[in-house]
N, C-alpha and C. Protein backbone atom coordinates (compact mmCIF):
# COMPACT_ATOMS: atom_id res chain seq x y z
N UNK A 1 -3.92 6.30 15.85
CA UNK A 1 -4.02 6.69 14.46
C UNK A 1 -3.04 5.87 13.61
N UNK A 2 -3.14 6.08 12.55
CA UNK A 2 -2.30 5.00 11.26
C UNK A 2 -2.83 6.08 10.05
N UNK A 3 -1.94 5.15 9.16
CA UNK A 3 -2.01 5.17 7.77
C UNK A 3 -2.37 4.41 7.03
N UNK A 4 -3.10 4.52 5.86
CA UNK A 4 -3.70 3.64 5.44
C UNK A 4 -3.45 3.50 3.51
N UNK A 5 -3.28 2.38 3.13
CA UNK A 5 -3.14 2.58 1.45
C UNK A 5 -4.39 2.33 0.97
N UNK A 6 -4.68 2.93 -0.14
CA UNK A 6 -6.18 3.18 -0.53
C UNK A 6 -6.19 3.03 -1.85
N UNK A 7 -7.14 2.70 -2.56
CA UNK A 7 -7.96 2.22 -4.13
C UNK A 7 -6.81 2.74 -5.48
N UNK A 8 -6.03 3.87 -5.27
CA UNK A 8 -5.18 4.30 -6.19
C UNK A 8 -3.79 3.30 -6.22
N UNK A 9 -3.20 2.46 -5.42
CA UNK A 9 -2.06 1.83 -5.14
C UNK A 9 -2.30 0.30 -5.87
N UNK A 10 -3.90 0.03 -6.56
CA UNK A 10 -3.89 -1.42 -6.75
C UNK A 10 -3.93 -1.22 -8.23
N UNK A 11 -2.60 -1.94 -8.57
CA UNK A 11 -2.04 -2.32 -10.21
C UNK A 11 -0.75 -0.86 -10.40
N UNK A 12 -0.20 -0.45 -9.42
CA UNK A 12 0.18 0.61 -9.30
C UNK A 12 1.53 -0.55 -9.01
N UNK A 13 1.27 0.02 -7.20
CA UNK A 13 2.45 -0.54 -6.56
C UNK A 13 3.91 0.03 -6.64
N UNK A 14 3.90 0.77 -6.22
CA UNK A 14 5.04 2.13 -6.16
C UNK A 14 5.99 1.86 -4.83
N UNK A 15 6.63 1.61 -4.95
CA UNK A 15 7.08 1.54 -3.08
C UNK A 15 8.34 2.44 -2.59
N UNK A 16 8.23 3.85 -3.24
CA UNK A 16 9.22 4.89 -2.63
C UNK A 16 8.21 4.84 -1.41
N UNK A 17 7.10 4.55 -0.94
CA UNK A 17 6.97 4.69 0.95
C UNK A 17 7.30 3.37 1.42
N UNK A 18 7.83 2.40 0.94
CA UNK A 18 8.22 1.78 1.67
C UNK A 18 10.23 1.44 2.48
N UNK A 19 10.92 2.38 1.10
CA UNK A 19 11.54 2.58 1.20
C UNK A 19 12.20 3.95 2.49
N UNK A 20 10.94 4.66 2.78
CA UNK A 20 11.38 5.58 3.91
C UNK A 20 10.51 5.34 5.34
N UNK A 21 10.03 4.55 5.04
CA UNK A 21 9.10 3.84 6.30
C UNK A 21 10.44 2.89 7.70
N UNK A 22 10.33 4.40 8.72
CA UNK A 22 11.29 3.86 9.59
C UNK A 22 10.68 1.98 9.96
N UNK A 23 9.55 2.46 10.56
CA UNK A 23 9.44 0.41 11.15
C UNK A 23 8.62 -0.31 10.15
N UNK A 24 8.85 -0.32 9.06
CA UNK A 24 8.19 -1.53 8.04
C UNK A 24 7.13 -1.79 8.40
N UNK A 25 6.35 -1.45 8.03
CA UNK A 25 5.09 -1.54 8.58
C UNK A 25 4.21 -1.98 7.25
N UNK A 26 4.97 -1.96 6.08
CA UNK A 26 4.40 -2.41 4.64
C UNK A 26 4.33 -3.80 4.57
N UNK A 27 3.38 -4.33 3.38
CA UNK A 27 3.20 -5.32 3.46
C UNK A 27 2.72 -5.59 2.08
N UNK A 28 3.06 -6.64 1.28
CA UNK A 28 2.88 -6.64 -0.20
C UNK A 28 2.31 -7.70 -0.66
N UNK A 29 1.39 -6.82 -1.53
CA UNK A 29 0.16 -8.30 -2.22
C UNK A 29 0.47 -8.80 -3.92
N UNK A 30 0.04 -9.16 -4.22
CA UNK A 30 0.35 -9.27 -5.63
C UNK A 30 0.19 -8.15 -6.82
N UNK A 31 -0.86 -7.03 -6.28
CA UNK A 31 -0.52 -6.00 -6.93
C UNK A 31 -1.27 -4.65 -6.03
N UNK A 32 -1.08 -5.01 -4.88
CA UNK A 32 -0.89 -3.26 -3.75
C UNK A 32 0.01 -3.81 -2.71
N UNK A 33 -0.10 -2.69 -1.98
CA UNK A 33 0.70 -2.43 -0.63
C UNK A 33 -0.18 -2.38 0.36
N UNK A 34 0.23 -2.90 1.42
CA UNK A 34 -0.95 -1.93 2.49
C UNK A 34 0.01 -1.86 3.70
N UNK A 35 -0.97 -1.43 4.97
CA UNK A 35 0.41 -0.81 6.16
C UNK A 35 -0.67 -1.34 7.07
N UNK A 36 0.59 -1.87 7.98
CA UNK A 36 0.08 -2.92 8.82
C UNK A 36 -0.32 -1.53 10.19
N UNK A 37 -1.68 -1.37 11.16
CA UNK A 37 -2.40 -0.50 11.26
C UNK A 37 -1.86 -0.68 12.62
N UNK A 38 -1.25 -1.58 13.12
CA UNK A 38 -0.52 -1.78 14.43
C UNK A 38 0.41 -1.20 14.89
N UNK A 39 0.89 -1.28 13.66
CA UNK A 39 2.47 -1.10 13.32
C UNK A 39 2.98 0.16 13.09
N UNK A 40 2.14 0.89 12.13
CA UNK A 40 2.49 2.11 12.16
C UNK A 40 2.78 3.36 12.76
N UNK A 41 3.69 3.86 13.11
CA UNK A 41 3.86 4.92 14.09
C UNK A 41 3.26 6.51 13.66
N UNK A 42 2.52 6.52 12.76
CA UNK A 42 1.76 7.92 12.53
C UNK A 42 2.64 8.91 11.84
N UNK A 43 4.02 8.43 12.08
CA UNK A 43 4.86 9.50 11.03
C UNK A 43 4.29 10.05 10.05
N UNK A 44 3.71 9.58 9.08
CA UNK A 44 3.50 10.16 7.76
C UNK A 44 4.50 10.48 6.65
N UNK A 45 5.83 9.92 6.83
CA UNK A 45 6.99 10.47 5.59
C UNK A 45 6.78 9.11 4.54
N UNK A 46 5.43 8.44 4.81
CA UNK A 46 5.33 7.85 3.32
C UNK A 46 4.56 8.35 2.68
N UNK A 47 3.72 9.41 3.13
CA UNK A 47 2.76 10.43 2.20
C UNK A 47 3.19 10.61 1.47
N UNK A 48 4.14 12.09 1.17
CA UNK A 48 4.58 12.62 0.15
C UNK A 48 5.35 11.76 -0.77
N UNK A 49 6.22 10.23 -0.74
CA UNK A 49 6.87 9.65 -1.37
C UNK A 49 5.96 8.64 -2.13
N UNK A 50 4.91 8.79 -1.87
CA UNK A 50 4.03 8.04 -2.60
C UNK A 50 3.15 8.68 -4.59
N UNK A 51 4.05 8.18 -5.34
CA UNK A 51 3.65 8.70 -6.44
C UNK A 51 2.10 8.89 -7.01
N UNK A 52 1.52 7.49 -6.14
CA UNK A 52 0.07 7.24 -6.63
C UNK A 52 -0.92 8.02 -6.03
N UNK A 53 0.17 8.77 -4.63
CA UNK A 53 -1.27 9.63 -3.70
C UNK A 53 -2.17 8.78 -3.23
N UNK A 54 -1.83 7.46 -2.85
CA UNK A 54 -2.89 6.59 -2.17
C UNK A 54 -2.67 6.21 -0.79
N UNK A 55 -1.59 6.93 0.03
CA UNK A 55 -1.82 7.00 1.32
C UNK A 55 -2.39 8.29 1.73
N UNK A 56 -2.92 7.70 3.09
CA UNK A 56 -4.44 9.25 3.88
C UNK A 56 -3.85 8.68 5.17
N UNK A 57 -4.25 8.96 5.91
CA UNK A 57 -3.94 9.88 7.49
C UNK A 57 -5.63 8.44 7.78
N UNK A 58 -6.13 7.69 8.73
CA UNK A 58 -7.46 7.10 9.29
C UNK A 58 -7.77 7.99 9.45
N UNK A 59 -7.49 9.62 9.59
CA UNK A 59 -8.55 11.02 10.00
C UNK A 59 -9.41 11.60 8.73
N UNK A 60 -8.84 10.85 7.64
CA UNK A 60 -8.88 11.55 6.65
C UNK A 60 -10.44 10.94 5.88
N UNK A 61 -11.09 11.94 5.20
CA UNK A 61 -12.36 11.15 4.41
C UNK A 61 -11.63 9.70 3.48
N UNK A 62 -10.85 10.08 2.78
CA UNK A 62 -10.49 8.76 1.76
C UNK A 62 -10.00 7.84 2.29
N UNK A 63 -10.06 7.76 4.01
CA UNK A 63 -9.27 6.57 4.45
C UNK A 63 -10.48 5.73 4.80
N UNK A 64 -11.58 5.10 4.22
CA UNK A 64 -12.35 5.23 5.16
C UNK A 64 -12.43 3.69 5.56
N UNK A 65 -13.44 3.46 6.39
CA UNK A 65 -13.11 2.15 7.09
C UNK A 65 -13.04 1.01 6.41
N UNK A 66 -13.61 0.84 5.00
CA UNK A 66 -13.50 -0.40 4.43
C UNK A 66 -11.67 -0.23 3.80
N UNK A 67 -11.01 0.81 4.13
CA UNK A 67 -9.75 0.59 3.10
C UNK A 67 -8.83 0.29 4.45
N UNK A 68 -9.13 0.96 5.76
CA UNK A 68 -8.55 0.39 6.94
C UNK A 68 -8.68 -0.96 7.36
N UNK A 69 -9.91 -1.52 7.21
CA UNK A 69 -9.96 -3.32 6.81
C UNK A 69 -9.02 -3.93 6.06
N UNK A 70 -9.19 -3.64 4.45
CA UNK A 70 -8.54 -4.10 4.07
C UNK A 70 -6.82 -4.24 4.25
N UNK A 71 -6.60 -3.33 5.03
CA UNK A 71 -5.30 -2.86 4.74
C UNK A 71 -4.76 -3.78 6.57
N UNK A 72 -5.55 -3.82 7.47
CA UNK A 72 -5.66 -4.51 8.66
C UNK A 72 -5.33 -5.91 8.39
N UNK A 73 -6.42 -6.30 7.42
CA UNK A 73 -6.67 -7.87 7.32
C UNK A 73 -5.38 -8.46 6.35
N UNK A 74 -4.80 -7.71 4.84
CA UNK A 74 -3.71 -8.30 4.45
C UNK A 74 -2.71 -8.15 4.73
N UNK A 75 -2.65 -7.32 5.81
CA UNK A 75 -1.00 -6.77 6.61
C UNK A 75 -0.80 -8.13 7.28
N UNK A 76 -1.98 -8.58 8.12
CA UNK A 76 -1.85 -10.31 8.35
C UNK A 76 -1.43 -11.34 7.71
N UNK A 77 -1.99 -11.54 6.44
CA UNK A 77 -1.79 -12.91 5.39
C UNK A 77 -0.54 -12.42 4.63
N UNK A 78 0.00 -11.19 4.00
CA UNK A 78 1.33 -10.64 3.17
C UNK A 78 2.31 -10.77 3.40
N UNK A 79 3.33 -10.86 2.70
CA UNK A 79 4.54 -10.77 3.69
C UNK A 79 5.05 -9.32 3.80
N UNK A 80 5.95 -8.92 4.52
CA UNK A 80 6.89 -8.06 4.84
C UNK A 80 7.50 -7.12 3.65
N UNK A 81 7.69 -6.56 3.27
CA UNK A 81 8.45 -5.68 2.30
C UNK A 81 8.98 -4.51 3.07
N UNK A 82 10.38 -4.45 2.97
CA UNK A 82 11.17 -3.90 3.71
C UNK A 82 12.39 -2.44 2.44
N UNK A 83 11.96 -2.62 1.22
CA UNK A 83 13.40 -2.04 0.61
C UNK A 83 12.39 -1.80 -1.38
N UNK A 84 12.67 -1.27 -1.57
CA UNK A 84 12.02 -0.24 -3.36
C UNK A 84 12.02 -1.55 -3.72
N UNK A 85 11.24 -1.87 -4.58
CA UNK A 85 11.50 -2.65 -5.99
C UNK A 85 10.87 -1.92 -7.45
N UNK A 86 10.65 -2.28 -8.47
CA UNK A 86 9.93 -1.65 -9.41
C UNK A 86 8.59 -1.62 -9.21
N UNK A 87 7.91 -0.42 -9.63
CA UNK A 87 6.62 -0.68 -9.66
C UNK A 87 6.00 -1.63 -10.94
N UNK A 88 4.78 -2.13 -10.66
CA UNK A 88 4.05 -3.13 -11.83
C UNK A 88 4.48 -2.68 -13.11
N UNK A 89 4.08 -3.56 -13.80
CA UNK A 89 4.21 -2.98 -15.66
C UNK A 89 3.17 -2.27 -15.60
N UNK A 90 2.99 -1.14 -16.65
CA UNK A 90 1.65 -0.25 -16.48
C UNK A 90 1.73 0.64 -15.62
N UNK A 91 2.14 0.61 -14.29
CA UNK A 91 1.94 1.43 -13.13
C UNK A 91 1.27 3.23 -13.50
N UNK A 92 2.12 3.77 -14.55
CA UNK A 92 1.84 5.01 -15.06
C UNK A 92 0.56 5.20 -15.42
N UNK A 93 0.22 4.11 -16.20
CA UNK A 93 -0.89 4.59 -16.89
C UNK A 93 -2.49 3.89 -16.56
N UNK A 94 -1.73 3.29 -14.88
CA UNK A 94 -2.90 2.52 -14.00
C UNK A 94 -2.92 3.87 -12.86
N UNK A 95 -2.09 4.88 -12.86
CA UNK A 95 -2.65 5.69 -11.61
C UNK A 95 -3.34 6.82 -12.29
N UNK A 96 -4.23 6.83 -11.31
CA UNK A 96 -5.38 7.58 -11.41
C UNK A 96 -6.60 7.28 -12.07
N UNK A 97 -6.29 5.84 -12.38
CA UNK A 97 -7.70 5.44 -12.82
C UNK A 97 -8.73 5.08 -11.58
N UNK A 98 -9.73 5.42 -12.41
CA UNK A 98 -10.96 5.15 -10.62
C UNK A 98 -11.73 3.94 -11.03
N UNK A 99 -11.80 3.35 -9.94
CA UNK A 99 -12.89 2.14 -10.01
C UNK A 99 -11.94 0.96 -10.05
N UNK A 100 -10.57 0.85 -9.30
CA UNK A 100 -9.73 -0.57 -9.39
C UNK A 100 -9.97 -1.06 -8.37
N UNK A 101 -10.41 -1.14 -7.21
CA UNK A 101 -11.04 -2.11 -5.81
C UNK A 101 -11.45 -3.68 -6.12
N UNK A 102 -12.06 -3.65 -7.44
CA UNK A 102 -12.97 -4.71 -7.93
C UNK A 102 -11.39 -5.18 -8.39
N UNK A 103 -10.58 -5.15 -8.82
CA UNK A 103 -9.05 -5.70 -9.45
C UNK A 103 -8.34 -5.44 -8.11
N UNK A 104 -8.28 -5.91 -6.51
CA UNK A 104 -7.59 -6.01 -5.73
C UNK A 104 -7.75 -7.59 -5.63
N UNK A 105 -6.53 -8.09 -5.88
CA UNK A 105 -5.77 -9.08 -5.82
C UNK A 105 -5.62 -9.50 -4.23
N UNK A 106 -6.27 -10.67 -3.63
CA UNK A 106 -6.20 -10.97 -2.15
C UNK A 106 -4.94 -11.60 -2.11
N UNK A 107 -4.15 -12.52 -3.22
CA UNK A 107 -2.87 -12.92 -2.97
C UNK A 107 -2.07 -12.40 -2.89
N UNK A 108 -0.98 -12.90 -2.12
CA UNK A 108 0.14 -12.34 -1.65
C UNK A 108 1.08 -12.09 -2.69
N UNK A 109 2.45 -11.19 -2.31
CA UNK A 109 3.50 -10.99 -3.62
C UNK A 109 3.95 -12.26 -4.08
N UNK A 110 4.48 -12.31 -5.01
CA UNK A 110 5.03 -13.91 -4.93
C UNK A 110 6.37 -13.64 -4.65
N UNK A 111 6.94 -14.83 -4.64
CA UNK A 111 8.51 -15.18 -4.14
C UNK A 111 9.33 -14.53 -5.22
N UNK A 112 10.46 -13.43 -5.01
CA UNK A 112 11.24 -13.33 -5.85
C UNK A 112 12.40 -13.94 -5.80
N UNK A 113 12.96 -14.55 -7.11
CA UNK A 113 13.64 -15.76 -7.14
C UNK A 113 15.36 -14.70 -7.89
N UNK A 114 16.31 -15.45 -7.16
CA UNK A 114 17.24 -14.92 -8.36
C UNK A 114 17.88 -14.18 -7.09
């Protein structure tokens, strides 16, 4: 079993779960997260720290297999994110909008400089 980030996290990008995620298992795109499906140890203490409500349980209906793909396949190409940063500009008033899948960004975070 795993965890999976799902359709509410893209233009969001919140990362209080990545900040309590014992083995890093996050992985950051240019505007979501996803959790590498290998990696994850099933804990679940990035559920509740997740503002956007876009992590599910793979048991769960909203996890369903196309968001476990996605979340499989860019845990590969992303890099690592290990520690909070800010969420996107907007973030507030991008969660809970429905229908952002079509605005998932396949590139990776970019380099933060500085």
């Amino acid at each position: 079993m795993t965890y999976v980030v799902t359709e509410n996290c893209i233009k969001c990008k919140f990362t209080d779960c990545v900040e309590v995620c014992p083995v890093d298992c996050f992985y950051e795109g240019e505007n979501m997260l996803v959790i590498h499906p290998d990696e994850c140890i099933d804990c679940g203490v990035c559920v509740p720290e997740c503002p956007a409500e876009a992590i599910f349980s793979d048991s769960e209906p909203q996890a369903t297999e196309q968001w476990l793909e996605i979340n499989r396949k860019y845990s590969e190409l992303w890099p690592n994110i290990t520690g909070k940063i800010p969420p996107m500009p907007g973030a507030e008033e991008e969660n809970g909008r429905p229908g952002k899948l079509a605005e998932l960004s396949p590139e990776p975070a970019s380099e933060k400089v500085g």
